[in-house]
Protein backbone atom coordinates (compact mmCIF):
# COMPACT_ATOMS: atom_id res chain seq x y z
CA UNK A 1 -78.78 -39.73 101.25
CA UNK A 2 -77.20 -39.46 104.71
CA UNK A 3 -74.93 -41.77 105.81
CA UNK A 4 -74.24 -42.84 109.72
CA UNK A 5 -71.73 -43.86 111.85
CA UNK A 6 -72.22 -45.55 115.19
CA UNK A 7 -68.92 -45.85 117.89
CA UNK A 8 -69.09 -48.60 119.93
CA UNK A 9 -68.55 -46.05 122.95
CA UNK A 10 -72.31 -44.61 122.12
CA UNK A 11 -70.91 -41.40 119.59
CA UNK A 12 -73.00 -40.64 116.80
CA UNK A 13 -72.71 -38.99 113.93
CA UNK A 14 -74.90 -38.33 110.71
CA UNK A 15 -74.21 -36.26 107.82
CA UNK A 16 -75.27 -35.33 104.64
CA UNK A 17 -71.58 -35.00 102.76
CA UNK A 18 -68.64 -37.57 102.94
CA UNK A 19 -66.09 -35.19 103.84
CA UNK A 20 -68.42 -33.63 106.45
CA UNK A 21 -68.60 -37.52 107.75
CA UNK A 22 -65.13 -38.24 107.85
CA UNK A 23 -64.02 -35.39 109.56
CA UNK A 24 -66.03 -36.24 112.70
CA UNK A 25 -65.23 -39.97 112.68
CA UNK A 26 -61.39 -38.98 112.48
CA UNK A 27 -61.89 -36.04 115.34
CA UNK A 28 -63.75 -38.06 117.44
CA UNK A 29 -61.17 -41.66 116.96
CA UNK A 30 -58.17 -39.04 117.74
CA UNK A 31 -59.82 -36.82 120.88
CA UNK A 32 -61.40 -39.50 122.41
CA UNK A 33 -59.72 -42.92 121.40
CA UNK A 34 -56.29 -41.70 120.83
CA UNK A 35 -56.81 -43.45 117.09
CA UNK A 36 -56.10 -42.64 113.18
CA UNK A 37 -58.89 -43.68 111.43
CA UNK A 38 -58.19 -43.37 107.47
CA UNK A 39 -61.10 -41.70 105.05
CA UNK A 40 -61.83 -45.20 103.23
CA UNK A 41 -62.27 -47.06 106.93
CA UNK A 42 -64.31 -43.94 108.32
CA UNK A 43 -66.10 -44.53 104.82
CA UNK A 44 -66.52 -48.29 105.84
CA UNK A 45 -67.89 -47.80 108.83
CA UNK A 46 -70.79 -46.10 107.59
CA UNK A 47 -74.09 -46.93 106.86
CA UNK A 48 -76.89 -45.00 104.56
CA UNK A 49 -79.94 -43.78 106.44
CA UNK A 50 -82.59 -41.39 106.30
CA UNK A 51 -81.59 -37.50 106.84
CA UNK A 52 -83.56 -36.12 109.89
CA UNK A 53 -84.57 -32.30 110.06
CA UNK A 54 -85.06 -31.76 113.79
CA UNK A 55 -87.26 -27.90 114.14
């Protein structure tokens, strides 16, 4: 299962893999909100959801 997480800026991101997951919480928490997030709060944040297949 997928698993989401949702900035409170509007950023979005959904993947499939943990590590895939926490690397775009962390990149997006540094470039845009000048922030460390560690893996287990990135992990935190997340919630489980559907995966999507956009064609």
């Amino acid at each position: 299962m997928a698993k989401q997480v949702n900035c409170d800026c509007g950023f979005m991101v959904r993947a499939q893999s943990d590590d895939e997951l926490v690397e775009h919480v962390q990149l997006h928490a540094r470039e845009i909100h000048q922030m460390d997030v560690p893996r287990d709060k990135a992990l935190e944040m997340s919630k489980p959801v559907e995966a999507t297949v956009t064609i």
